[in-house]
Each structure stands twice: as structure tokens, then as C-alpha cells.
C-alpha atoms as a PDB file:
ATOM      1  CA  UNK A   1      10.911 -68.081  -0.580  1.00  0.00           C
ATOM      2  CA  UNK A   2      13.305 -70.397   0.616  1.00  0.00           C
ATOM      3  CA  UNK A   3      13.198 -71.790   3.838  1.00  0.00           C
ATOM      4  CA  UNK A   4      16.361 -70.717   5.856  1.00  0.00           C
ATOM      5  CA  UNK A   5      14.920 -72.356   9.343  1.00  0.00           C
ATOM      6  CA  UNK A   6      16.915 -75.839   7.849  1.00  0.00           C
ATOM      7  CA  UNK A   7      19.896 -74.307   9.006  1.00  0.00           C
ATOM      8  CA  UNK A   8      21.550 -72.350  10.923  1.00  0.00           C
ATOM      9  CA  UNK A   9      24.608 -71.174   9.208  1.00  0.00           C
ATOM     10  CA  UNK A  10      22.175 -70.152   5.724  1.00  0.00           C
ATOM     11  CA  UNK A  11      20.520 -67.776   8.061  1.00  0.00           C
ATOM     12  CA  UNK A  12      23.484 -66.330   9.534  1.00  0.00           C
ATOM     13  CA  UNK A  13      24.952 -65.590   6.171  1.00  0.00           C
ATOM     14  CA  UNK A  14      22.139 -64.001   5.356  1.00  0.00           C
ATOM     15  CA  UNK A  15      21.657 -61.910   8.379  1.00  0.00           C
ATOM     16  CA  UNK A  16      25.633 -61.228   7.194  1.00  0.00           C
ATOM     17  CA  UNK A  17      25.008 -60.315   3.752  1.00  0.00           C
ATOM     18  CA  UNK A  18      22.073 -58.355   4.472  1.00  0.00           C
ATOM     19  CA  UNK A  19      23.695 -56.203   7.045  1.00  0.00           C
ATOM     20  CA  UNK A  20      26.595 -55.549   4.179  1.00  0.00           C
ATOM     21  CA  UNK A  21      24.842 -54.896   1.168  1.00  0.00           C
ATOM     22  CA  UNK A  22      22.596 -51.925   3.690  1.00  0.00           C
ATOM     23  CA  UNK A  23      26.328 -50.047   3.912  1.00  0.00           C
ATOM     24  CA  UNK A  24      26.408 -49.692  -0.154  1.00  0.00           C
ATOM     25  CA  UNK A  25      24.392 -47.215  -2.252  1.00  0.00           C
ATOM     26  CA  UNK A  26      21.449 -48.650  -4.752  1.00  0.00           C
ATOM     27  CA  UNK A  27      23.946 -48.786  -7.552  1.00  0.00           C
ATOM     28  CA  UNK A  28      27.124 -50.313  -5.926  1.00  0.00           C
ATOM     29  CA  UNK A  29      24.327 -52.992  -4.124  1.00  0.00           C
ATOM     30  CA  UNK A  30      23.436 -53.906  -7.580  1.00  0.00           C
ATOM     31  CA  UNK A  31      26.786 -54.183  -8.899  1.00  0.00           C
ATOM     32  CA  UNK A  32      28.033 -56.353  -5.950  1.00  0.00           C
ATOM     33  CA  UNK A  33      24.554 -58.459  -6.353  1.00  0.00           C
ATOM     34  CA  UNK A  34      25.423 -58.578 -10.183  1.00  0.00           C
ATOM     35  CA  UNK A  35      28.757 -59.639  -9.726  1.00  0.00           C
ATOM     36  CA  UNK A  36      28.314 -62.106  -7.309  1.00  0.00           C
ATOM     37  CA  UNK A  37      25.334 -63.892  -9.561  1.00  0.00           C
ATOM     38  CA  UNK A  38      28.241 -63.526 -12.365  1.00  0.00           C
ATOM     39  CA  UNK A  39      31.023 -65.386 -10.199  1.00  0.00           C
ATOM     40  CA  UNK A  40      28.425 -68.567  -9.051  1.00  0.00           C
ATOM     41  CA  UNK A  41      27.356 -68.440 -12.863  1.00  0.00           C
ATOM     42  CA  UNK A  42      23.753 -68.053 -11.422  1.00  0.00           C
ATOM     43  CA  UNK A  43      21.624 -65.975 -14.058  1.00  0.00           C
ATOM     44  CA  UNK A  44      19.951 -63.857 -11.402  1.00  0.00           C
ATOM     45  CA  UNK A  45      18.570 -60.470 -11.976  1.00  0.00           C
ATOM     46  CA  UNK A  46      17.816 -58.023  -9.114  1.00  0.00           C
ATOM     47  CA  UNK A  47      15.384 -54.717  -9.851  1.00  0.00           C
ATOM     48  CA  UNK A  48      16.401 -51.682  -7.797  1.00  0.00           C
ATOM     49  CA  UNK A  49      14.430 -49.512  -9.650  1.00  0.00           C
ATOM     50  CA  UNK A  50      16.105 -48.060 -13.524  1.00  0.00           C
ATOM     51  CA  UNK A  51      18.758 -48.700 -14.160  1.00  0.00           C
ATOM     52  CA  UNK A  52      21.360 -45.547 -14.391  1.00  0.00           C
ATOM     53  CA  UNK A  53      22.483 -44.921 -18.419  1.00  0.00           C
ATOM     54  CA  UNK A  54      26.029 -45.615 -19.219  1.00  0.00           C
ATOM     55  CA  UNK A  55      26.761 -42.301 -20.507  1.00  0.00           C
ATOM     56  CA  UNK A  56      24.767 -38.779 -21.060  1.00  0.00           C
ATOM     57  CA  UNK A  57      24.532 -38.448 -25.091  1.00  0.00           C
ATOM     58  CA  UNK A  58      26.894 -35.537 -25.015  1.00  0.00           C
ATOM     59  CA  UNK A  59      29.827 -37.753 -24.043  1.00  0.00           C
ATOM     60  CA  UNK A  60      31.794 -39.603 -26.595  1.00  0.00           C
ATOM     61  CA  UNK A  61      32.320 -43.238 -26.618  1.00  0.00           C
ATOM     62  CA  UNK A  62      34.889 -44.513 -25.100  1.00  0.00           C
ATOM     63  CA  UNK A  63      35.150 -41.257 -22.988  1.00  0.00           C
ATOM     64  CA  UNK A  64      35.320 -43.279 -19.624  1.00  0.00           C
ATOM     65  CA  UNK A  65      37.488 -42.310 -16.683  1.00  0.00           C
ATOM     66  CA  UNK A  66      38.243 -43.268 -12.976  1.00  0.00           C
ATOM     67  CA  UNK A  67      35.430 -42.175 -10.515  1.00  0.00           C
ATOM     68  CA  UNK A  68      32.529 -42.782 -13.299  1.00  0.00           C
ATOM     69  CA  UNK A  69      30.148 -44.351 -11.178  1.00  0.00           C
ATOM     70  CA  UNK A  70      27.527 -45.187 -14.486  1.00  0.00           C
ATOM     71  CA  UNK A  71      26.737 -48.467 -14.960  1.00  0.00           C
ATOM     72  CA  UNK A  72      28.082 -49.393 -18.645  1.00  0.00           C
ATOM     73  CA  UNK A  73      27.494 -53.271 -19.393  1.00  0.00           C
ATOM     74  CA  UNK A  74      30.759 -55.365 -19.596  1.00  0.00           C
ATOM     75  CA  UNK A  75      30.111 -55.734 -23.606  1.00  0.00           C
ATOM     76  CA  UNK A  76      29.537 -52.094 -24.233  1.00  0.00           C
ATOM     77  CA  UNK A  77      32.722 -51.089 -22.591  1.00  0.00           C
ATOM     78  CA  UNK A  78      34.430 -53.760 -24.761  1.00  0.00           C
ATOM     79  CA  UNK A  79      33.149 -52.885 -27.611  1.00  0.00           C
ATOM     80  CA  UNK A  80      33.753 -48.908 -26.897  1.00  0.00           C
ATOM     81  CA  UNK A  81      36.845 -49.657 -26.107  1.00  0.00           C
ATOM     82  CA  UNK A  82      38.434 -52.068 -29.045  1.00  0.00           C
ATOM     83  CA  UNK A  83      40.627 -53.714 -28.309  1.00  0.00           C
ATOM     84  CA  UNK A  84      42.800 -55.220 -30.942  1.00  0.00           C
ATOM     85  CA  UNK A  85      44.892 -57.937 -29.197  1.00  0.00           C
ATOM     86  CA  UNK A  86      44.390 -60.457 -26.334  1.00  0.00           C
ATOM     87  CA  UNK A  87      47.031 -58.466 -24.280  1.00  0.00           C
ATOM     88  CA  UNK A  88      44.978 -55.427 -24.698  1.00  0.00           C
ATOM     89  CA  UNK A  89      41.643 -56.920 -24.062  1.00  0.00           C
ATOM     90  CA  UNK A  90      42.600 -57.963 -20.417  1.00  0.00           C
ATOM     91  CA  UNK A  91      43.888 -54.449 -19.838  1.00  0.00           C
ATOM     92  CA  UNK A  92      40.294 -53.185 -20.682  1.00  0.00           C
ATOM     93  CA  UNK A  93      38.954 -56.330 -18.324  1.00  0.00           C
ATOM     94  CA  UNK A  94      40.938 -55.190 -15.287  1.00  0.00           C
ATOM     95  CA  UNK A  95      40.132 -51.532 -15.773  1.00  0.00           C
ATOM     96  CA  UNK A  96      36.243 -52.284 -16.116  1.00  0.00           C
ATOM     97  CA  UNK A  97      37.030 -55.269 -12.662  1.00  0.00           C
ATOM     98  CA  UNK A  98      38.449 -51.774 -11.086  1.00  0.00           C
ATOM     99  CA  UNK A  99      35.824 -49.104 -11.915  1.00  0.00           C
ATOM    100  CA  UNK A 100      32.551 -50.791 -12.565  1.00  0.00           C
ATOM    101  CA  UNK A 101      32.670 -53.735 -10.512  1.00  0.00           C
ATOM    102  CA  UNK A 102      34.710 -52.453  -7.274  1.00  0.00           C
ATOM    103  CA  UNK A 103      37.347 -55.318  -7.281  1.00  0.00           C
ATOM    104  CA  UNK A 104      40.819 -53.603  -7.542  1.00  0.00           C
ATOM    105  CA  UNK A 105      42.114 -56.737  -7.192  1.00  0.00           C
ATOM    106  CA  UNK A 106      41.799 -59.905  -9.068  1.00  0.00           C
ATOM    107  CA  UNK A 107      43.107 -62.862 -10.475  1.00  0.00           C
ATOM    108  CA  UNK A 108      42.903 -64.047 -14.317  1.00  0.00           C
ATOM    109  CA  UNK A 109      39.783 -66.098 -13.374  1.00  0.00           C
ATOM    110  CA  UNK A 110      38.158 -62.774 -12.813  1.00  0.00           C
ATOM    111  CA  UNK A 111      39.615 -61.662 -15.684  1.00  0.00           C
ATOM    112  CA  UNK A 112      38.096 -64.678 -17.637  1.00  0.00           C
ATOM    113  CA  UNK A 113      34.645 -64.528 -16.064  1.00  0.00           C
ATOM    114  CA  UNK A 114      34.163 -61.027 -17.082  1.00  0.00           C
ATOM    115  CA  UNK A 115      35.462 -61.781 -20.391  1.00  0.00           C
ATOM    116  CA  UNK A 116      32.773 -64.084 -21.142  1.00  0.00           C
ATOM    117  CA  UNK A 117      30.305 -62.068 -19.739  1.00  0.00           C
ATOM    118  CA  UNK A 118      31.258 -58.788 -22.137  1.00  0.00           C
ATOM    119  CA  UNK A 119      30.523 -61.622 -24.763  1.00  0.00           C
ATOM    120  CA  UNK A 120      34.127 -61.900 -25.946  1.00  0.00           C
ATOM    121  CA  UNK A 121      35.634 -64.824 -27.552  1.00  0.00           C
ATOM    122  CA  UNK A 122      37.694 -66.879 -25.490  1.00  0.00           C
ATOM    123  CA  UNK A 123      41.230 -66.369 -24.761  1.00  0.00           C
ATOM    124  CA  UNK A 124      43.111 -69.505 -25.678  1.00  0.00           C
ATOM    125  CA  UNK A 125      45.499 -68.987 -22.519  1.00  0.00           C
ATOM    126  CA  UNK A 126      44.125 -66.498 -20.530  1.00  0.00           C
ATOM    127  CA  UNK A 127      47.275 -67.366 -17.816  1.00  0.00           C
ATOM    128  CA  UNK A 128      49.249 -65.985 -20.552  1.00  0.00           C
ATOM    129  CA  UNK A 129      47.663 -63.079 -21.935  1.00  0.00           C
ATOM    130  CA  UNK A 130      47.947 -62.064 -18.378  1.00  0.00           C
ATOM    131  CA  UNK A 131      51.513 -62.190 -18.065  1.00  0.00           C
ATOM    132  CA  UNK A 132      52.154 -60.903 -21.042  1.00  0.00           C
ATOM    133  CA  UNK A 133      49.944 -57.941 -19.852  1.00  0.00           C
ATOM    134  CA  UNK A 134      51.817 -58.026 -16.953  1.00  0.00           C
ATOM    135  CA  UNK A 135      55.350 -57.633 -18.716  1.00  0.00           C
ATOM    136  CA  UNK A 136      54.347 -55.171 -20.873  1.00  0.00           C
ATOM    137  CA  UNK A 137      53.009 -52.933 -17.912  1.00  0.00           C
ATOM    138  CA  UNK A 138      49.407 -52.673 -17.984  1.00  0.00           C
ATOM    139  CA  UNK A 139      49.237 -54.709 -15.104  1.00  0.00           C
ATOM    140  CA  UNK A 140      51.089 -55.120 -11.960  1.00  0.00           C
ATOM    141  CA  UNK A 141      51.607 -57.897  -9.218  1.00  0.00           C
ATOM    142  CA  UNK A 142      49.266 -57.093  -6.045  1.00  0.00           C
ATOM    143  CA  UNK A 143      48.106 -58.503  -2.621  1.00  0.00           C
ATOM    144  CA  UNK A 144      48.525 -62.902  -2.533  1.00  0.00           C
ATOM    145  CA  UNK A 145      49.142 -63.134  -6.379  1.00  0.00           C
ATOM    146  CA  UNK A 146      46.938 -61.109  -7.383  1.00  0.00           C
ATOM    147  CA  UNK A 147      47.255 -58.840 -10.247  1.00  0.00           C
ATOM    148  CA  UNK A 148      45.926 -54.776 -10.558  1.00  0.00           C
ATOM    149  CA  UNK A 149      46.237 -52.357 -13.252  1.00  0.00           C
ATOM    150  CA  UNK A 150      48.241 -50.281 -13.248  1.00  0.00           C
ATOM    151  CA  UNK A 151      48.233 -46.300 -13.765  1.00  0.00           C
ATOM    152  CA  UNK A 152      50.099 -46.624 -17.148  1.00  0.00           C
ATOM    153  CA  UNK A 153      47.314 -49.055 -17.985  1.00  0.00           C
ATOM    154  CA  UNK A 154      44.948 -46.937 -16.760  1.00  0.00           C
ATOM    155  CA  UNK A 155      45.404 -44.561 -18.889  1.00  0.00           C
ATOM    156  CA  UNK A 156      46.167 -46.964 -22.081  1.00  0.00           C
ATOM    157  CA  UNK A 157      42.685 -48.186 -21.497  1.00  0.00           C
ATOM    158  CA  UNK A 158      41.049 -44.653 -20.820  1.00  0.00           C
ATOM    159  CA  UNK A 159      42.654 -43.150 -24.651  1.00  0.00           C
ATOM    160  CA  UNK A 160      41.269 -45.723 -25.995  1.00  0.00           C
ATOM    161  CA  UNK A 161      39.695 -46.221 -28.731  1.00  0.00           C
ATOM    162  CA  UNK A 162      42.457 -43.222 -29.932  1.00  0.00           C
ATOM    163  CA  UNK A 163      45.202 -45.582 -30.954  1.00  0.00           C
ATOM    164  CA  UNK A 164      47.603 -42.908 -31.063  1.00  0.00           C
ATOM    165  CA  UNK A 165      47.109 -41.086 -27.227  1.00  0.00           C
ATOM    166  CA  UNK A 166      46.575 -44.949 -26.218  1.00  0.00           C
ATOM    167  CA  UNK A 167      50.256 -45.648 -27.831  1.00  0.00           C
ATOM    168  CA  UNK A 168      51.972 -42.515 -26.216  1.00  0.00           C
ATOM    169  CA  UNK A 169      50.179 -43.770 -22.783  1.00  0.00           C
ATOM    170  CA  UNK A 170      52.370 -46.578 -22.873  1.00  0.00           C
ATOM    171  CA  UNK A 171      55.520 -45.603 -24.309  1.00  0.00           C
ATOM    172  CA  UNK A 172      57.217 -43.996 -20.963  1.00  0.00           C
ATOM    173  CA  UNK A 173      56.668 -47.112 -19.671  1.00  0.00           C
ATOM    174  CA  UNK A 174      58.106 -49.249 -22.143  1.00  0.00           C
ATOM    175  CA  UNK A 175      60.921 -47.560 -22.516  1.00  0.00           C
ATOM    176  CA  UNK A 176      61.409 -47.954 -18.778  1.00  0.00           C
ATOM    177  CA  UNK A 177      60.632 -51.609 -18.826  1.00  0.00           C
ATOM    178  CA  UNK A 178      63.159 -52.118 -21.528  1.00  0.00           C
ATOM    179  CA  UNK A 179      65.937 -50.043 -19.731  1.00  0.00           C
ATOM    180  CA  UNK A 180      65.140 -52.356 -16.511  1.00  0.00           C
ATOM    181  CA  UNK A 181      65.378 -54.961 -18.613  1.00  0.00           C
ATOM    182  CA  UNK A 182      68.622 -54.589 -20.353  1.00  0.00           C
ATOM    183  CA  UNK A 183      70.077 -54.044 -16.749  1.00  0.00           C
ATOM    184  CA  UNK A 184      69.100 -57.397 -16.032  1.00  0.00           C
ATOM    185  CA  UNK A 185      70.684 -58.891 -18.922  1.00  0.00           C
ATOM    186  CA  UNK A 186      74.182 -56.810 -18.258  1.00  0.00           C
ATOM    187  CA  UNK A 187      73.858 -57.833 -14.475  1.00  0.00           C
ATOM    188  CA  UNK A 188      73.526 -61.920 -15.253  1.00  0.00           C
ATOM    189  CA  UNK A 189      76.345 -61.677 -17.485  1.00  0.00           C
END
């Protein structure tokens, strides 16, 4: 055990962290623990006891929705999921950021950590798979340029891996998106 006597601000942020993590429920303390081992890149593991499953045998993959409080790995969502392009993948990131890992709010290096932790190959510009998610409505701008996903995307990434009900998630939104844009256009003219 490490010795937190050295100094005096380790044990304070301890006493801190301590005192926070009591607030949360076994499973959200293990996500938060999780997730902050995953943002220092520190390979911890911490044992609360089993582990909740993912999903009860009855449900079908990919059957995920807002509120689901089981703990699904990062790569299993992925992979349940399917995305096909790099655009889509990030929606399925910030959806998984939102509901399994309580941060609403993120930035593309969130984004990028979690990809890499769901064991996906690496975006080539993951800056600009995230504006191009952006533009396309799956995610919108948020609190100190930050991004969030948005409830078009949220329900993209919740038909999935149905192409079809994914498609018709999206397409009131596009259309609106292109209508807003086309008013642009007319109004710089």
C-alpha cells in the first residue's frame, strides 16, 4: 500500500475521491473506477464482486436502449452494433460514452480512447470523423466545445444493427439539415 503520509495533497485527494465514489452504486463505482484507469492508460482492475451480464439471453443483440444500466464491454457493443463507416462508429462511441460510462459529454479524445479500448482500428482523423458526425447530425455541439449525441443519433445507434430502421432514424433529420442548409447557400448569395 502506498504511503500517502509523503504528502499532503495525495491524501486529500484521496479522502476526496473516496468520499465520491461512496455516493455511486457498486456498478456506476466500477464504471467510474474503469474509466478513469482507461483515461490515465493505467491497466487497473477493481473486483466489486461479479460482474453484472450485458444482456439476459432473451434479448437480442444489439437490443440496447437509454436507461440500460448492464455493463456491456466497449468491444461487444461495437461489435453488436456494426458499424460500417468511421462516421458511424463514433456515433456508436458517444452513445456507449453516454449510457455505459456516464459522460454525456465529451470531446473526440474520449471518443478515441474508447475507440481503442472496444479494440477498433484506428481512425485516421478522428477530428474529422467527428465533424463529419457532427454535420450529418448524430452529434451536436455541447458545454466548452464539447460534443453530445444527439436524440436523432440516439436512435440511429439504438436500430442498429437494422440498417433499414437505423436509415429511417436519420432521414427526418437529414432532410432538415439539408433544408437549413440550402437556406444558407440562398442567404450568402
Amino acid at each position: 500500500m502506498a504511503n500517502f503520509d509523503e504528502s499532503p495533497d495525495d491524501a486529500q485527494v484521496l479522502a476526496d475521491i473516496i468520499a465520491a465514489l461512496r455516493r455511486l452504486s457498486p456498478e456506476s463505482r466500477k464504471r467510474v473506477l474503469d474509466t478513469v484507469g482507461t483515461f490515465f492508460g493505467d491497466n487497473v482492475v477493481f473486483n466489486f464482486g461479479a460482474r453484472p451480464q450485458s444482456a439476459s439471453p432473451s434479448a437480442a443483440p444489439g437490443s440496447t436502449g437509454p436507461g440500460e444500466s448492464q455493463a456491456i464491454p466497449a468491444k461487444q457493443f461495437i461489435a453488436d452494433k456494426a458499424p460500417r463507416t468511421d462516421v458511424e462508429r463514433v456515433a456508436c462511441l458517444a452513445y456507449y460514452l453516454t449510457h455505459y460510462a456516464s459522460t454525456p459529454h465529451f470531446k473526440t479524445v474520449d471518443l478515441s480512447r474508447l475507440n481503442t479500448e472496444a479494440a477498433q482500428p484506428k481512425f485516421s482523423n478522428a477530428a474529422f470523423a467527428t465533424e463529419n458526425a457532427t454535420k450529418m447530425g448524430y452529434l451536436v455541439p455541447a458545454v466548452k466545445g464539447h460534443k453530445q449525441i444527439s436524440a436523432a443519433g440516439e436512435r440511429f445507434v439504438q436500430a442498429l444493427p437494422d440498417r433499414e430502421a437505423a436509415k429511417q432514424a436519420m432521414s427526418a433529420v437529414r432532410s432538415r439539415l439539408k433544408r437549413r442548409n440550402i437556406g444558407k447557400k440562398n442567404d450568402g448569395a
